[in-house]
N, C-alpha and C. Protein backbone atom coordinates (compact mmCIF):
# COMPACT_ATOMS: atom_id res chain seq x y z
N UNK A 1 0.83 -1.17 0.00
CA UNK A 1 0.00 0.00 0.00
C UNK A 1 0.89 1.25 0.00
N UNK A 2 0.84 2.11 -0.60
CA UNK A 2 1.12 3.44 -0.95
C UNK A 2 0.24 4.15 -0.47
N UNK A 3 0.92 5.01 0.61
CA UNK A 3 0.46 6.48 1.59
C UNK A 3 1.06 7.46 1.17
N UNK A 4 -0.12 8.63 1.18
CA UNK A 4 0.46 9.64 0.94
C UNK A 4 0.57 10.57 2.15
N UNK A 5 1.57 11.36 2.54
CA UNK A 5 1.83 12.48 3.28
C UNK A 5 2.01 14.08 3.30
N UNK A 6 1.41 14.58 3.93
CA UNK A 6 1.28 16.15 3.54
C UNK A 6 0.03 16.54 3.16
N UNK A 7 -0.09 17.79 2.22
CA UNK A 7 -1.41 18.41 1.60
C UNK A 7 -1.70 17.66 0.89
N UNK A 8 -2.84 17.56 0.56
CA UNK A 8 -3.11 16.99 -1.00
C UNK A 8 -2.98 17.34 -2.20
N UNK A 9 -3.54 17.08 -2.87
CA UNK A 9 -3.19 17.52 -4.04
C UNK A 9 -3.96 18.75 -4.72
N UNK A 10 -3.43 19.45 -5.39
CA UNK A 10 -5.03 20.77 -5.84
C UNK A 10 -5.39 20.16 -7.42
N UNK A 11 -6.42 19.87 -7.31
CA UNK A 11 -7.04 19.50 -8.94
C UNK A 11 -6.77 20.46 -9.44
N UNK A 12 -6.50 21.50 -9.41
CA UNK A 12 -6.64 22.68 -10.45
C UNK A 12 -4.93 22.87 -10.95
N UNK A 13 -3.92 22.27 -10.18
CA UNK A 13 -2.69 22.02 -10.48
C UNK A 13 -2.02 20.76 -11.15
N UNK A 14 -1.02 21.23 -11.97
CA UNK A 14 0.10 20.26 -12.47
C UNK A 14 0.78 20.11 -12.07
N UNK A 15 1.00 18.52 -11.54
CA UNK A 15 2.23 18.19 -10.92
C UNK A 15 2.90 17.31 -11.69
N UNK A 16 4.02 17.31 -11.41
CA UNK A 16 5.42 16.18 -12.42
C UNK A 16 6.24 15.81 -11.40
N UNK A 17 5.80 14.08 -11.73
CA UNK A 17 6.40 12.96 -10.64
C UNK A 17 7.47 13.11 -10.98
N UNK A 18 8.40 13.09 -9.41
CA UNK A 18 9.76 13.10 -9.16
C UNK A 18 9.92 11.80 -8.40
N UNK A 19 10.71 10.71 -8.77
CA UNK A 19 10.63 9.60 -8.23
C UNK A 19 11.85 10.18 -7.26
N UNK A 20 12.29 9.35 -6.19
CA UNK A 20 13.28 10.34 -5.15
C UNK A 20 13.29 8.49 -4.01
N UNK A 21 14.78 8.66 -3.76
CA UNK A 21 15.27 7.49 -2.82
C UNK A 21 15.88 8.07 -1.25
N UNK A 22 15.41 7.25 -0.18
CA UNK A 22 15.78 7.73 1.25
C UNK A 22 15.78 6.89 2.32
N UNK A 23 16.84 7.03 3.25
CA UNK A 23 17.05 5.98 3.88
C UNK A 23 17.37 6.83 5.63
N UNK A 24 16.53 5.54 6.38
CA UNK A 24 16.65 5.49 7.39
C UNK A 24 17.95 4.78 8.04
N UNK A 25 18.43 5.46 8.15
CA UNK A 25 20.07 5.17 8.59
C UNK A 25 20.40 4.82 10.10
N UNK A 26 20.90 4.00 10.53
CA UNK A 26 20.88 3.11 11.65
C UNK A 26 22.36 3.67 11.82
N UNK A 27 22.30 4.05 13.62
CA UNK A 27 23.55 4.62 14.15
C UNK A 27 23.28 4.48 15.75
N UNK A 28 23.56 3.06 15.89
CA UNK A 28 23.60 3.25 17.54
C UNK A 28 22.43 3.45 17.71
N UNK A 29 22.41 4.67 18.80
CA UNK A 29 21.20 4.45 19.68
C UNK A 29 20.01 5.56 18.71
N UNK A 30 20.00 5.80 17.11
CA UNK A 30 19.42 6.24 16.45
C UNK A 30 19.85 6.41 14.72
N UNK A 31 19.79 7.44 14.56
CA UNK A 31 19.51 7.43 13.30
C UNK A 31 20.15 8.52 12.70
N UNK A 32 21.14 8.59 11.65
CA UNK A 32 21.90 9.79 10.78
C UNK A 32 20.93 10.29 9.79
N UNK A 33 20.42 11.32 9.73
CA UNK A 33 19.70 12.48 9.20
C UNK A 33 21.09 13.72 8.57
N UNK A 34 19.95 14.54 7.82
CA UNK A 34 20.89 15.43 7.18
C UNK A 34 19.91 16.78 7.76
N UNK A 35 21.05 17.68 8.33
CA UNK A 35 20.25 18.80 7.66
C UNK A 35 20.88 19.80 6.63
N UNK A 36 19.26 20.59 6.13
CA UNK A 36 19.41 21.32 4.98
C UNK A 36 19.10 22.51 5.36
N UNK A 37 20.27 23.04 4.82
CA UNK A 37 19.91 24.80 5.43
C UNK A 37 18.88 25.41 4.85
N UNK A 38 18.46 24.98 2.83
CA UNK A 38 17.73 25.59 1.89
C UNK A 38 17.15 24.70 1.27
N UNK A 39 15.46 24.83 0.86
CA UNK A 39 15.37 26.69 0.88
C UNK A 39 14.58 26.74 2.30
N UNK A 40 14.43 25.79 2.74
CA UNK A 40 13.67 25.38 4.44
C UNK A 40 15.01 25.04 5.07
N UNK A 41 15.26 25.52 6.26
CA UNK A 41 16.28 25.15 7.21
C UNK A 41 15.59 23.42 7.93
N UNK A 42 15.46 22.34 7.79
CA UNK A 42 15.04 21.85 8.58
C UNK A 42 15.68 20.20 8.14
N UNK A 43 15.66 19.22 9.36
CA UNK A 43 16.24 17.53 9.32
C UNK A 43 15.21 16.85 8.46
N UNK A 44 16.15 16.27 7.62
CA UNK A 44 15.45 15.13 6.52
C UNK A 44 16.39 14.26 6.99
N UNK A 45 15.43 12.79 6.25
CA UNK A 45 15.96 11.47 6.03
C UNK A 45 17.47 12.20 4.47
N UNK A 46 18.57 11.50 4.95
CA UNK A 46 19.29 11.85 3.58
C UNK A 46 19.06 11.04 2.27
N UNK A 47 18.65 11.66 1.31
CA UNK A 47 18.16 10.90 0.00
C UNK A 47 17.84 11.96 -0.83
N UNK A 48 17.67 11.13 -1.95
CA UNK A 48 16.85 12.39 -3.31
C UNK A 48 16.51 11.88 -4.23
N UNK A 49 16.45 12.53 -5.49
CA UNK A 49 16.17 12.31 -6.59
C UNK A 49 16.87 11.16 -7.53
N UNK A 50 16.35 10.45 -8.65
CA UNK A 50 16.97 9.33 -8.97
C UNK A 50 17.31 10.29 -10.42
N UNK A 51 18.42 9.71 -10.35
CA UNK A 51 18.87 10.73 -12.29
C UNK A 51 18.32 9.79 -13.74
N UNK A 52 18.00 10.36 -14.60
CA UNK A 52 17.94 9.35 -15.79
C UNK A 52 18.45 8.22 -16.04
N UNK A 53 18.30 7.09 -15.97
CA UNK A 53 19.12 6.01 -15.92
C UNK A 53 19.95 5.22 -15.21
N UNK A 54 19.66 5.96 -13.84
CA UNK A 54 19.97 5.89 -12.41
C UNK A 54 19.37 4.69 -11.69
N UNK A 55 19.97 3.45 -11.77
CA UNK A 55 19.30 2.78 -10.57
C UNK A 55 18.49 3.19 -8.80
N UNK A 56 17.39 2.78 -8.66
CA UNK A 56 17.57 3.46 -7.23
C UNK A 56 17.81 3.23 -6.35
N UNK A 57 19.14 2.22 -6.19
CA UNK A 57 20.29 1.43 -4.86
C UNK A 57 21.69 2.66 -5.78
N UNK A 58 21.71 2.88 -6.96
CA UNK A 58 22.61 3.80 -6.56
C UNK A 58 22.47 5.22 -6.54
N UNK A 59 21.46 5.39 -6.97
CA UNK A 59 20.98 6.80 -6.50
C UNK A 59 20.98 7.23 -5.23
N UNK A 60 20.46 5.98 -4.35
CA UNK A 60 20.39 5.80 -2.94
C UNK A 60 21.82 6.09 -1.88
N UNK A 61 22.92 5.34 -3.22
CA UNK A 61 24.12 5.48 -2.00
C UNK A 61 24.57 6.79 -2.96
N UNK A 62 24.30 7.52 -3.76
CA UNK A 62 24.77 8.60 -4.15
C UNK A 62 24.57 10.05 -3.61
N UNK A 63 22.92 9.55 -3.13
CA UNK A 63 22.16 11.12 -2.35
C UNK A 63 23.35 11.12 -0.75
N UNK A 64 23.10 9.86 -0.39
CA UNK A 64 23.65 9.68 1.11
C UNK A 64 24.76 9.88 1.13
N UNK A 65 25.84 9.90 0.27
CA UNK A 65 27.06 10.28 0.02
C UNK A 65 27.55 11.65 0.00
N UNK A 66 26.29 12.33 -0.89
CA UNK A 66 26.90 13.55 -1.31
C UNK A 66 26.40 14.36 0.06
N UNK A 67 24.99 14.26 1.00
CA UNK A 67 24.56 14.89 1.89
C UNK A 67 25.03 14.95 3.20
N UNK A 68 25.78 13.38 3.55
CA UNK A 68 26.51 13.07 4.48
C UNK A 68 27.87 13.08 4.51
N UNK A 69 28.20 12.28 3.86
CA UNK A 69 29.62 11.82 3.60
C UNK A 69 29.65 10.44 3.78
N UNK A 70 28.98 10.14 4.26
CA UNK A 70 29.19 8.45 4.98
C UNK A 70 28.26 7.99 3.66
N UNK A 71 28.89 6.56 3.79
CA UNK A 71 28.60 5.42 2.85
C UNK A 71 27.82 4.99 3.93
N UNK A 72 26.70 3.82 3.31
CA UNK A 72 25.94 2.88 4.10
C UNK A 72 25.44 1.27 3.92
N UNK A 73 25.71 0.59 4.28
CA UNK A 73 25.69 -0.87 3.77
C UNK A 73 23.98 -1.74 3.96
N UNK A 74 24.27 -2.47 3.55
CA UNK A 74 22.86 -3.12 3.20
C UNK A 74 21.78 -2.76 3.26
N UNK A 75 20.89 -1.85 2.59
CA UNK A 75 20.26 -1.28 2.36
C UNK A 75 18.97 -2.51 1.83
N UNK A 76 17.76 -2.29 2.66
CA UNK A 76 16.71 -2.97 2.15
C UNK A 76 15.24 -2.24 2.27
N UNK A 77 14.58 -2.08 1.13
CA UNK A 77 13.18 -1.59 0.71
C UNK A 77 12.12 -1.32 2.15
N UNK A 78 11.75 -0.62 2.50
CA UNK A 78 10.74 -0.72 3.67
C UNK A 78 9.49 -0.09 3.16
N UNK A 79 8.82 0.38 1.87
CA UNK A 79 8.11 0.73 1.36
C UNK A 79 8.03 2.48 1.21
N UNK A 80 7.04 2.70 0.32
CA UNK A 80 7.21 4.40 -0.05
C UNK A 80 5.78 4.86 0.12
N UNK A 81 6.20 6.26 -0.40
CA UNK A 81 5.18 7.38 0.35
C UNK A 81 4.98 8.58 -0.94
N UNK A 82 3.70 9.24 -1.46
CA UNK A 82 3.81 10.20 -2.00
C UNK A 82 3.46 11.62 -0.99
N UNK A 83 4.11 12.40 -2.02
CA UNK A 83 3.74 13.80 -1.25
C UNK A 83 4.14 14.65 -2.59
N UNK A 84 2.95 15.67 -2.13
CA UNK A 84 2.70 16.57 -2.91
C UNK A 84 3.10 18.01 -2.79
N UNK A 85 4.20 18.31 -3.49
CA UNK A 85 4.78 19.88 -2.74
C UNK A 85 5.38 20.78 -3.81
N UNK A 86 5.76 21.91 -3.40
CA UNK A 86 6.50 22.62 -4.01
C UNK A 86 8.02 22.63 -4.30
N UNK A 87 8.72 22.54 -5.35
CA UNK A 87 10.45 22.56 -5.11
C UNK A 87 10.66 23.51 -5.88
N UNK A 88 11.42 24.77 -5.23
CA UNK A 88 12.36 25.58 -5.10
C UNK A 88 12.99 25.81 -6.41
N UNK A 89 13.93 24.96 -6.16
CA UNK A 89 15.17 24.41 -6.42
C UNK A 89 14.65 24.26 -8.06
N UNK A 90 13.96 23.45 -8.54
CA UNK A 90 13.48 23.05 -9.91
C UNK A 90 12.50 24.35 -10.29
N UNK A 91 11.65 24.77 -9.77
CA UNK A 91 10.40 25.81 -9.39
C UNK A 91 9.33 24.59 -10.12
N UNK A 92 9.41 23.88 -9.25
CA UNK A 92 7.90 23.02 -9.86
C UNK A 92 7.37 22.13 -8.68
N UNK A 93 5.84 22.35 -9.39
CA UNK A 93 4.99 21.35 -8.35
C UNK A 93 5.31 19.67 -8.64
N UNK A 94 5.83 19.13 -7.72
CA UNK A 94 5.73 17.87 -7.70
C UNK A 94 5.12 17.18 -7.22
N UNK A 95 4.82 15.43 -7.74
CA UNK A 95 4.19 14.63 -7.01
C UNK A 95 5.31 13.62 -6.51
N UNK A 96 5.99 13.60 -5.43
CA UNK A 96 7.30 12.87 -5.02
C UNK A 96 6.82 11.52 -4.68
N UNK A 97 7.67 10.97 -5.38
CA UNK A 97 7.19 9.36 -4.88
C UNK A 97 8.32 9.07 -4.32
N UNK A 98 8.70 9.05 -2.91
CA UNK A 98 9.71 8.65 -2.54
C UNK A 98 9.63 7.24 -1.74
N UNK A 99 10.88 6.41 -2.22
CA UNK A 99 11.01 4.79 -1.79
C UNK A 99 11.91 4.66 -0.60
N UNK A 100 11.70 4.61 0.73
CA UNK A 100 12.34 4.70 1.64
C UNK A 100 12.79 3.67 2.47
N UNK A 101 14.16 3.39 2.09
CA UNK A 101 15.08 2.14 2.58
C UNK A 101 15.24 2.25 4.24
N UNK A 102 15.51 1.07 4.63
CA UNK A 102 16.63 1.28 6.39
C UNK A 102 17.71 0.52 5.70
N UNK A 103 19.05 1.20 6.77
CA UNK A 103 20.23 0.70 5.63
C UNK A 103 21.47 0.65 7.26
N UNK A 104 22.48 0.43 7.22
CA UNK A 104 23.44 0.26 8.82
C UNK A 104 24.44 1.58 7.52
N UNK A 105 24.48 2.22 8.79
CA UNK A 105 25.49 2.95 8.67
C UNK A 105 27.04 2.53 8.56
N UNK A 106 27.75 3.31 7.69
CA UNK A 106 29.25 2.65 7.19
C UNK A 106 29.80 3.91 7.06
N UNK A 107 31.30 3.80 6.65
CA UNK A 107 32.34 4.17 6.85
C UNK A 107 32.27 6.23 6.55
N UNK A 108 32.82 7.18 6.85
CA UNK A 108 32.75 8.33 6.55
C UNK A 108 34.09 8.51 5.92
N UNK A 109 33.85 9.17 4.68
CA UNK A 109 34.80 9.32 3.52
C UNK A 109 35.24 10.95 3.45
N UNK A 110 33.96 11.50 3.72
CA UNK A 110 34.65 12.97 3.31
C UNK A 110 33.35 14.03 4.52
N UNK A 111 33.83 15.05 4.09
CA UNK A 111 32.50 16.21 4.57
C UNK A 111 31.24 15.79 3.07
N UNK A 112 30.16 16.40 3.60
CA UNK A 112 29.28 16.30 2.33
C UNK A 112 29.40 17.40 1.37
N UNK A 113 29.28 16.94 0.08
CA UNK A 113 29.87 17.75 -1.32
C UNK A 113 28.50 18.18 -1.48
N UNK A 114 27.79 17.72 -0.98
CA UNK A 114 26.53 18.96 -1.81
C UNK A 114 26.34 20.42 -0.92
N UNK A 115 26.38 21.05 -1.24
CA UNK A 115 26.38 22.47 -0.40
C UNK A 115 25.05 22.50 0.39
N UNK A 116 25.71 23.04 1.95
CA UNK A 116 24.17 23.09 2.75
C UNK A 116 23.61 22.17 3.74
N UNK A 117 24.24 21.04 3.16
CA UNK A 117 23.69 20.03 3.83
C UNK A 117 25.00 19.46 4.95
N UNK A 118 24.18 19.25 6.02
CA UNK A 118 24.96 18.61 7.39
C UNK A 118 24.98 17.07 7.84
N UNK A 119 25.43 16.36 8.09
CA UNK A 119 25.12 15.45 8.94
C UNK A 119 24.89 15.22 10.39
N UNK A 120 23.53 14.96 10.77
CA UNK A 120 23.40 15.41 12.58
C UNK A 120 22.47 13.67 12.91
N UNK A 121 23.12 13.22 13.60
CA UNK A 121 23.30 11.92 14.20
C UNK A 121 21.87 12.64 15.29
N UNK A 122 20.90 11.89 15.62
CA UNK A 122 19.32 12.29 16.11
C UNK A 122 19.35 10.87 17.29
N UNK A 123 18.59 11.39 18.30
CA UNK A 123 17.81 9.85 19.22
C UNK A 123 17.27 8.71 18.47
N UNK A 124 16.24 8.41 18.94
CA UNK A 124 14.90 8.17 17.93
C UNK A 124 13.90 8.92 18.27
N UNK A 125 13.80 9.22 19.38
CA UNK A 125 12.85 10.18 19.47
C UNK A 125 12.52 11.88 18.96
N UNK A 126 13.93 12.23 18.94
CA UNK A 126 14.30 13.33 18.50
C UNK A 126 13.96 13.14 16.57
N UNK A 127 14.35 12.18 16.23
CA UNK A 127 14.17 11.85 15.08
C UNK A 127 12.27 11.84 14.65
N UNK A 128 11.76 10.80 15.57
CA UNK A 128 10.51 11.09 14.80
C UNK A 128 9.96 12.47 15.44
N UNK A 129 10.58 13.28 16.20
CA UNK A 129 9.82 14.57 16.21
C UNK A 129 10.21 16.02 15.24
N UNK A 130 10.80 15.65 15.59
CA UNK A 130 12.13 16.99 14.55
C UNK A 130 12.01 16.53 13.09
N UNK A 131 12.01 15.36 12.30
CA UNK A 131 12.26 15.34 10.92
C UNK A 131 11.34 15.68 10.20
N UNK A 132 11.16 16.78 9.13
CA UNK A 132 10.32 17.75 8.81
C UNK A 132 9.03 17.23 7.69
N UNK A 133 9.49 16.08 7.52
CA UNK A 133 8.60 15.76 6.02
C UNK A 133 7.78 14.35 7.40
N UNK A 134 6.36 14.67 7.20
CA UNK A 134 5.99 13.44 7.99
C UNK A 134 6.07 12.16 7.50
N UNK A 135 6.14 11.55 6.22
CA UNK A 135 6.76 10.53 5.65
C UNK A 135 8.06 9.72 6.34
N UNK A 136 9.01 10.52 6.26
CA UNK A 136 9.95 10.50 7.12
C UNK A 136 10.09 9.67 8.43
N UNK A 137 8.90 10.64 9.14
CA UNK A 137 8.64 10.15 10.63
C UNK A 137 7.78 9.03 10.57
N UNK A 138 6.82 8.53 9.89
CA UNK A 138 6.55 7.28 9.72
C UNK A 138 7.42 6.42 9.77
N UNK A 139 8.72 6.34 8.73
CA UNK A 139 9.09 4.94 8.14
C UNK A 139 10.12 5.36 9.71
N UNK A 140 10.32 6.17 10.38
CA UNK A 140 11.46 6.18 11.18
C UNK A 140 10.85 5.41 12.14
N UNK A 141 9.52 5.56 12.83
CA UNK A 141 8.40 5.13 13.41
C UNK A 141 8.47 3.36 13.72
N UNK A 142 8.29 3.35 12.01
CA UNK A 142 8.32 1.82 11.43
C UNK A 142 9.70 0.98 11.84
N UNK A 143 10.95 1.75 11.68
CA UNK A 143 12.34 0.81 11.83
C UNK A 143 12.61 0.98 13.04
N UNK A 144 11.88 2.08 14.08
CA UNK A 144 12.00 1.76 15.43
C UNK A 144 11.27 0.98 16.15
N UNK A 145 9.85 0.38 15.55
CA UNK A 145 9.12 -0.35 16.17
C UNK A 145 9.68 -1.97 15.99
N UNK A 146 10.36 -2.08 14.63
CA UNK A 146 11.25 -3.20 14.18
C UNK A 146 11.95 -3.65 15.08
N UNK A 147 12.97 -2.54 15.07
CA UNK A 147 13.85 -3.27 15.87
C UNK A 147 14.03 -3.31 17.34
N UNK A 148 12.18 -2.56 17.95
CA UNK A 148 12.10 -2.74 19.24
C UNK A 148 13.00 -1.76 20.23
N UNK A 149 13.38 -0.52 20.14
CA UNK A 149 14.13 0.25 20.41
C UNK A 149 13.91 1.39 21.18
């Protein structure tokens, strides 16, 4: 089943699906999040957009790479979520279908290369309250009820 999160949708608008990959990242006693300074200051799951021809296991370790720095190992499907919003960044209404993995955190290679973005290591609780997209806080919801935590 596919849930959607956020506003709905406005019939009177065009939206253009952005398929988009994100992972709940396992760190100890929680979870590695990114934050983004723009064009909202606020903690996301780290992930994004899949490029043309882009698998989305490597799109997956590509978003988490460039937002974090850290690599992440075994990465497995926990199901997805649409949401309907505005991006900035593109200036378009989207319909985001994002597929949101849990994955164990691995090795840190560099600072993150995409500008803006932080890496901030969260509770779990802090996590499902603070992370800004409620999608997010679901599947975080979901891999904390998993693994009983």
């Amino acid at each position: 089943m596919n849930r959607r999160f956020g506003q709905p949708p406005d019939p009177a608008r065009r939206y253009t699906p952005r398929r988009g990959v994100y992972a709940v990242i396992l760190a100890g006693d929680g979870i590695l999040a990114t934050f983004q300074e723009r064009p909202l200051a606020e903690l996301q799951l780290p992930g994004g957009g899949i490029d043309p021809g882009e698998s989305p296991l490597a799109a997956l370790h590509r978003e988490v790479f460039e937002e974090t720095g850290y690599r992440i190992q075994t990465p497995r499907r926990m199901g997805m979520f649409h949401r309907f919003t505005y991006m900035p960044d593109y200036d378009i209404w989207a319909q985001k279908l994002c597929t949101i993995y849990v994955a164990q955190l691995g090795s840190r290679l560099s600072a993150p290369s995409e500008p803006g973005h932080h890496p901030v290591f969260l509770p779990w609780d802090e996590a499902e309250a603070e992370l800004a997209v409620d999608g997010d806080r679901h599947f975080v919801g979901r891999a904390r009820a998993h693994l009983r935590v």
